[in-house]
C-alpha atoms as a PDB file:
ATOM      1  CA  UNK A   1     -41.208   7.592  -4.829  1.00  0.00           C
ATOM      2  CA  UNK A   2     -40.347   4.606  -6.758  1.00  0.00           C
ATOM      3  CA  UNK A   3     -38.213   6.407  -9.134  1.00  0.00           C
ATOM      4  CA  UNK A   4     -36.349   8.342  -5.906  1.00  0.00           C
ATOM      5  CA  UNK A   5     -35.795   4.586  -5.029  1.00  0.00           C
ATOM      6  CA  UNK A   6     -34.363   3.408  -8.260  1.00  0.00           C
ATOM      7  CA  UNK A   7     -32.101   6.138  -8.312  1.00  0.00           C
ATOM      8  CA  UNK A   8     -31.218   5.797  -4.748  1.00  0.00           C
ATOM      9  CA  UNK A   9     -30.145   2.244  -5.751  1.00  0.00           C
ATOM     10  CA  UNK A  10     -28.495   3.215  -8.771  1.00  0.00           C
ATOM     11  CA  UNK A  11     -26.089   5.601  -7.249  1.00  0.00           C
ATOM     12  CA  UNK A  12     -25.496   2.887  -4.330  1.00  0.00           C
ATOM     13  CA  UNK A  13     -24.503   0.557  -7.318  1.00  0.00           C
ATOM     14  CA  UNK A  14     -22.477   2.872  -9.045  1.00  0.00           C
ATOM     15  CA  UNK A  15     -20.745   4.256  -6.466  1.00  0.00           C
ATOM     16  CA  UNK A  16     -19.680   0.300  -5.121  1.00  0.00           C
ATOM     17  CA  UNK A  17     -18.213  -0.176  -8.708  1.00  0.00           C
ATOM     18  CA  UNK A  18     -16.077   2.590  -8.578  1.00  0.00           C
ATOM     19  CA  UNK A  19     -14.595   1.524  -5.606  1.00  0.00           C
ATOM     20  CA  UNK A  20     -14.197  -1.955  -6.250  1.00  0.00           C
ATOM     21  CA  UNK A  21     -12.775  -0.610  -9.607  1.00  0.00           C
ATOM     22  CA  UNK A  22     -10.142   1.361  -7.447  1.00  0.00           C
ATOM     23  CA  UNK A  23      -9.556  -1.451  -5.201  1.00  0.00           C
ATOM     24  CA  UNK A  24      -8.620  -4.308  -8.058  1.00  0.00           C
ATOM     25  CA  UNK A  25      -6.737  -1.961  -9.060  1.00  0.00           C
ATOM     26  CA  UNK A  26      -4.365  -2.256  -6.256  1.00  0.00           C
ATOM     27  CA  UNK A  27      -4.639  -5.998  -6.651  1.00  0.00           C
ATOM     28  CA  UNK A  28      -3.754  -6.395 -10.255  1.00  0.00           C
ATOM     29  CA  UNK A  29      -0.510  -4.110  -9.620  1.00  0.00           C
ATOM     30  CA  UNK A  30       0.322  -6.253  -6.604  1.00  0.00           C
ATOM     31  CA  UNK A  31       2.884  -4.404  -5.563  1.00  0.00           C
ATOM     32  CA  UNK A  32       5.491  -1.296  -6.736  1.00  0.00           C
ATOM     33  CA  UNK A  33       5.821  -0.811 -10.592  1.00  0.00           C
ATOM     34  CA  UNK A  34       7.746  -3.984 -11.885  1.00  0.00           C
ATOM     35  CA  UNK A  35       8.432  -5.233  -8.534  1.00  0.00           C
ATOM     36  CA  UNK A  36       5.561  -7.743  -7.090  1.00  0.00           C
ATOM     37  CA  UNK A  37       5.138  -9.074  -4.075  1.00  0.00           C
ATOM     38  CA  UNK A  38       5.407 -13.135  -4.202  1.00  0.00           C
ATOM     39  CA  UNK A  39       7.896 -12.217  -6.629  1.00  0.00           C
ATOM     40  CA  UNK A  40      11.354 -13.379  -6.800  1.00  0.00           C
ATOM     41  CA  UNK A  41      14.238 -10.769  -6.389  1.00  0.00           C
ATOM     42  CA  UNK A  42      16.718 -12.482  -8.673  1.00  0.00           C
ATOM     43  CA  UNK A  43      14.565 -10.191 -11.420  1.00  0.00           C
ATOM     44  CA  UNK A  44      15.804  -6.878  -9.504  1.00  0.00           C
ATOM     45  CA  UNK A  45      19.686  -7.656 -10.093  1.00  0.00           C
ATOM     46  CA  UNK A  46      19.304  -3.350  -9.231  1.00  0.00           C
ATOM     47  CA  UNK A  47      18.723  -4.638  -5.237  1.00  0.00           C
ATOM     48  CA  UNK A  48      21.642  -4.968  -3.302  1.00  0.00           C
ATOM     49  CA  UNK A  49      21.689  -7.154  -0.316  1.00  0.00           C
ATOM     50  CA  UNK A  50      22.037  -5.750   3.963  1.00  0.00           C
ATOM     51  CA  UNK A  51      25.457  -6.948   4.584  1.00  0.00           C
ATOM     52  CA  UNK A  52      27.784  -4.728   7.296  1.00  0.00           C
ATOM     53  CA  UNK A  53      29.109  -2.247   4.350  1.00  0.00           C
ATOM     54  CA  UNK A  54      25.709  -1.803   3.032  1.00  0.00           C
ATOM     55  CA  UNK A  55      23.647  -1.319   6.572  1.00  0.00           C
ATOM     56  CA  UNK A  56      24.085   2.244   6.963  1.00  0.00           C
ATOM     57  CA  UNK A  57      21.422   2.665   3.842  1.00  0.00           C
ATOM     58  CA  UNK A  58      18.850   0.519   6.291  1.00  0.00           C
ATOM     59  CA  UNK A  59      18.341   3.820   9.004  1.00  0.00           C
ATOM     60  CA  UNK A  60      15.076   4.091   6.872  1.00  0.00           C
ATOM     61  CA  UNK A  61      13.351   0.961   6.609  1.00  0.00           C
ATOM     62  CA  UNK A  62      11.660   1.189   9.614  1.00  0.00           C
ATOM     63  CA  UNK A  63      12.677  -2.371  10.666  1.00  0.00           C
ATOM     64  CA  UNK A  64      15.516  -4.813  10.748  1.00  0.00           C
ATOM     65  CA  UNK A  65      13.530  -7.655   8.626  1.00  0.00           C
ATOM     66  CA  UNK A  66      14.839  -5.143   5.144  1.00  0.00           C
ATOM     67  CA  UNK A  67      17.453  -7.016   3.941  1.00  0.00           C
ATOM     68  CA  UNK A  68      17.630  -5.621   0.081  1.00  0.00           C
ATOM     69  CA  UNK A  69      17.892  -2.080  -0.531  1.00  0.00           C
ATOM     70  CA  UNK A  70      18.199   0.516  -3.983  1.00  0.00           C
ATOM     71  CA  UNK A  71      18.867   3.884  -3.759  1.00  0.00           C
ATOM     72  CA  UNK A  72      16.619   5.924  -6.134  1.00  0.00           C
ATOM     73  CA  UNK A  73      18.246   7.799  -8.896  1.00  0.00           C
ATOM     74  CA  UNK A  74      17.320  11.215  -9.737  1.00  0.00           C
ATOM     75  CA  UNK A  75      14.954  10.598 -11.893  1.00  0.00           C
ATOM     76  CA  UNK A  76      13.021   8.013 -10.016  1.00  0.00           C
ATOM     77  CA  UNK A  77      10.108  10.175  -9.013  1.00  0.00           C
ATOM     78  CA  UNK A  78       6.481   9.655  -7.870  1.00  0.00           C
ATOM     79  CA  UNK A  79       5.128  12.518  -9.394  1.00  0.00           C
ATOM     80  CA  UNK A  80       7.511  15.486  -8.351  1.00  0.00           C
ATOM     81  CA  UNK A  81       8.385  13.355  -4.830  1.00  0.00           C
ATOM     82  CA  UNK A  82      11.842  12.037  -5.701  1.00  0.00           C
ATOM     83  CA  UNK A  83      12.104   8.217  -4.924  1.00  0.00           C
ATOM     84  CA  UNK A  84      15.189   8.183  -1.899  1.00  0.00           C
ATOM     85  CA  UNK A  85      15.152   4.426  -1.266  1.00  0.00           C
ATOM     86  CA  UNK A  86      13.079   1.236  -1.929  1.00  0.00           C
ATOM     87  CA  UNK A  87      13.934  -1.575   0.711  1.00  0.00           C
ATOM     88  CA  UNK A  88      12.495  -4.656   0.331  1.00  0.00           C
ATOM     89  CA  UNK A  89      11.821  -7.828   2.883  1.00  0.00           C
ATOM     90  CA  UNK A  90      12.762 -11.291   1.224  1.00  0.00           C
ATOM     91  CA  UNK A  91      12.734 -14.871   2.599  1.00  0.00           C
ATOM     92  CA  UNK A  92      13.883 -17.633   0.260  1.00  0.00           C
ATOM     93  CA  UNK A  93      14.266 -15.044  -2.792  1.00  0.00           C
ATOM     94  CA  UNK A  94      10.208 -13.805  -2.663  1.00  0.00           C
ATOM     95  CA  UNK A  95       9.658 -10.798  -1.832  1.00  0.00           C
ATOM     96  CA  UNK A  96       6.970 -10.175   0.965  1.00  0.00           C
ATOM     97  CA  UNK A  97       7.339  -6.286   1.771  1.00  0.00           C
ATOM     98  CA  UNK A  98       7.837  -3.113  -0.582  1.00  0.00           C
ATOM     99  CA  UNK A  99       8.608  -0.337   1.756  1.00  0.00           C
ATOM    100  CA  UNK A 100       9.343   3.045  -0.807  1.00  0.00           C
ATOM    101  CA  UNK A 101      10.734   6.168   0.848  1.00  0.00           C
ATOM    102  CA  UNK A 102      10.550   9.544  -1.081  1.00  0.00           C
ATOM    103  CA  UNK A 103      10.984  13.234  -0.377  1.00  0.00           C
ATOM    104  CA  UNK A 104       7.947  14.727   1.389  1.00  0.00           C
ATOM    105  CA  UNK A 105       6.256  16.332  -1.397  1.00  0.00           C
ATOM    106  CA  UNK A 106       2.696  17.684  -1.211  1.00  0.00           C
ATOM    107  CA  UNK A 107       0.517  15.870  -3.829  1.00  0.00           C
ATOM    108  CA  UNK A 108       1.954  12.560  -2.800  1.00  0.00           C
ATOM    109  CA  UNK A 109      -0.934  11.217  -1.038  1.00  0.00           C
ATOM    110  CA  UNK A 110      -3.321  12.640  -3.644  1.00  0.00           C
ATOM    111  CA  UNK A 111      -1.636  10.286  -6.338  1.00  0.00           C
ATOM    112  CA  UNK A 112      -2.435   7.365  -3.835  1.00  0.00           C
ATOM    113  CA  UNK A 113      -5.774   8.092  -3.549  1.00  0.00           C
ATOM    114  CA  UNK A 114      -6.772   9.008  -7.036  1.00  0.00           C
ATOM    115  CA  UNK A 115      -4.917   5.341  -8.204  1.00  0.00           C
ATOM    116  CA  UNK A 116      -6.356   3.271  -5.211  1.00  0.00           C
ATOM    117  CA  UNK A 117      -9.442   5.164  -4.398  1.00  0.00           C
ATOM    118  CA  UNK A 118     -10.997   6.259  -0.667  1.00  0.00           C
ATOM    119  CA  UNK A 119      -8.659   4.836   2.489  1.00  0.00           C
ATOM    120  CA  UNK A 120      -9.730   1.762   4.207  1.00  0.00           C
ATOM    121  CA  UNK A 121      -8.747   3.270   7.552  1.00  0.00           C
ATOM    122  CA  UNK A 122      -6.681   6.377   8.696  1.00  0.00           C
ATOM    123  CA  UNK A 123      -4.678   5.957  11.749  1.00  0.00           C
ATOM    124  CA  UNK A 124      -3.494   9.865  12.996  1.00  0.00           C
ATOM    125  CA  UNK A 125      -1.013  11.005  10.006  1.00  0.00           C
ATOM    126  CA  UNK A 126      -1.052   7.228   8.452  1.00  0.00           C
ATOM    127  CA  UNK A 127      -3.769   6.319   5.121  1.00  0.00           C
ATOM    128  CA  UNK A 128      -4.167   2.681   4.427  1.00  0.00           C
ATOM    129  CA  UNK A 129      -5.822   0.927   1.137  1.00  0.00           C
ATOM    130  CA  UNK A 130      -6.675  -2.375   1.676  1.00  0.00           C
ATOM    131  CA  UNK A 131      -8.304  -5.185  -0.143  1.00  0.00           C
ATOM    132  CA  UNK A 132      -8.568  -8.985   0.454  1.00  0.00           C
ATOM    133  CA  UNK A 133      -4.662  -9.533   0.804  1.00  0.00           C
ATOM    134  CA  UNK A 134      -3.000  -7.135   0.030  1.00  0.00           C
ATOM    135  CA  UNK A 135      -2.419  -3.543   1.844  1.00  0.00           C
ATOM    136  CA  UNK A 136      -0.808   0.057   0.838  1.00  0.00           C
ATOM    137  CA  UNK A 137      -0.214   2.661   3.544  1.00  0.00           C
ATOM    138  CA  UNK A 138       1.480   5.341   3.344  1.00  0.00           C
ATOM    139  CA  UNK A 139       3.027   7.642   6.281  1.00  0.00           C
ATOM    140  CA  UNK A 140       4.972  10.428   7.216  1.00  0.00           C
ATOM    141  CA  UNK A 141       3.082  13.597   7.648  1.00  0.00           C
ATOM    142  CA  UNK A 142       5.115  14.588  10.633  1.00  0.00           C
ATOM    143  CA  UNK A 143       9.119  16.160  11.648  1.00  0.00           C
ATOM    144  CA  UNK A 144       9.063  12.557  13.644  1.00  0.00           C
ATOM    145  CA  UNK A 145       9.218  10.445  10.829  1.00  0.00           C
ATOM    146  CA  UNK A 146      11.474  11.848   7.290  1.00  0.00           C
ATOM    147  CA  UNK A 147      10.483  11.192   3.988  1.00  0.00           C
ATOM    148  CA  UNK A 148       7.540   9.715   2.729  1.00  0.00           C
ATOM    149  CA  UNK A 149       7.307   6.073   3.592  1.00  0.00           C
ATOM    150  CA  UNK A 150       4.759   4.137   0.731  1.00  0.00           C
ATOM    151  CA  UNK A 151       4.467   0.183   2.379  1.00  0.00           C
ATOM    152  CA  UNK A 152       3.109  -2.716  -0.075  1.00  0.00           C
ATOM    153  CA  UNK A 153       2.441  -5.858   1.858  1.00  0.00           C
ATOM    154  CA  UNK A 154       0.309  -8.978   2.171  1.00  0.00           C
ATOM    155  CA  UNK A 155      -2.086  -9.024   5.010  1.00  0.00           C
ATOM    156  CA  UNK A 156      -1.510 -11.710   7.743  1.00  0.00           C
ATOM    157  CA  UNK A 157      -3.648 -14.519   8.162  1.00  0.00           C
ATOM    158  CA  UNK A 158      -4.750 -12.743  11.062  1.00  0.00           C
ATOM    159  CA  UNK A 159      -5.754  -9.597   9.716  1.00  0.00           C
ATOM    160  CA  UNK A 160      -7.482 -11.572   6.912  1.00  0.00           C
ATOM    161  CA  UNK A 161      -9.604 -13.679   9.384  1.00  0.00           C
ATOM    162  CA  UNK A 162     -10.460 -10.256  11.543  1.00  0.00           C
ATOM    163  CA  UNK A 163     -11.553  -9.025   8.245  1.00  0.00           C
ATOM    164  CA  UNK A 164     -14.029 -11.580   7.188  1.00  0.00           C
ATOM    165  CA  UNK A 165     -15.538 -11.411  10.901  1.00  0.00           C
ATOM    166  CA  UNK A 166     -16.185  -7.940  10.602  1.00  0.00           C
ATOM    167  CA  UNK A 167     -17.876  -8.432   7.384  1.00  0.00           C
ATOM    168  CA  UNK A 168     -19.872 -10.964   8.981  1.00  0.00           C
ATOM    169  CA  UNK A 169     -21.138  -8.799  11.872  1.00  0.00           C
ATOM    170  CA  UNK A 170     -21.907  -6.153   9.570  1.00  0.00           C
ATOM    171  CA  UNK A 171     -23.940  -8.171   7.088  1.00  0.00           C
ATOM    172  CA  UNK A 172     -25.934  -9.399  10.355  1.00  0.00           C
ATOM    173  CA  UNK A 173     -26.233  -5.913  11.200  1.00  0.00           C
ATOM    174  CA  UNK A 174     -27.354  -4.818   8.158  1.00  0.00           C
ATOM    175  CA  UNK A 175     -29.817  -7.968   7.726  1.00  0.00           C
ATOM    176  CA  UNK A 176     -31.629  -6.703  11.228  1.00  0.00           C
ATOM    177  CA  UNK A 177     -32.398  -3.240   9.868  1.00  0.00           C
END
């Protein structure tokens, strides 16, 4: 029995590391490749910047709050899924959103989930990895929506503060059984 326990406990142990591996993972990239979030985008000179000749690339980005754009080449890829557009949301030069839009490719979401590990949550045809601040989703399963939409952002204050309350209830939970 005692050796079913230790074993029991090992695996729990184990199996937490992995994760948590998975999940600093996602924190230490912080982002999309070379481009960070909290980073400035005077070091992506490759960006160009919503203005009226340049909106008609924003029909993608999901939202008006885009205001820098690049239009992958052919041989940016995520694995065979070719890389259409990044758009990224900037206030004061920092960047605070990397929204990447690719060709739907099968495989696409695998690559997510062998770098970042199990979801967090899964919303319908949406897959989010989250961690302390920072949050990768990915979307686009569907005729409704084209492409392949990868989103890199901080989590709100908000979401942050729901976060550590449902930790707390759980831990309270847990602390009763």
């Amino acid at each position: 029995m005692k050796k079913k326990i230790i074993f029991v406990l090992t695996f729990l142990l184990f199996s937490a590391t992995l994760f948590s591996q998975d999940c600093n993972f996602l924190s230490s990239q912080n982002g999309f490749r070379n481009i960070k979030l909290g980073g400035t985008i005077k070091d992506h000179p490759e960006f160009v910047l919503k203005d009226n000749s340049t909106s008609a690339l924003f029909k993608l980005s999901f939202n008006s709050s885009s205001n820098y754009v690049y239009v992958g080449k052919e041989t940016d890829t995520i694995g065979s899924a070719k890389i259409l557009f990044i758009y990224l949301n900037v206030t004061n030069d920092t960047i605070e959103r990397i929204h990447v839009v690719t060709q739907k490719e099968f495989g696409l979401y695998y690559i997510l989930k062998n770098a970042y590990g199990a979801t967090s949550f899964e919303y319908g045809k949406k897959w989010i990895w989250s961690t302390d601040t920072i949050e990768c989703s990915i979307e686009g399963d569907d005729n409704n929506i084209p492409g392949y939409h990868i989103i890199y952002s901080y989590l709100s204050d908000v979401r942050i503060q729901l976060k550590e309350r449902a930790s707390k209830h759980s831990k309270a939970a847990q602390a009763e059984l």
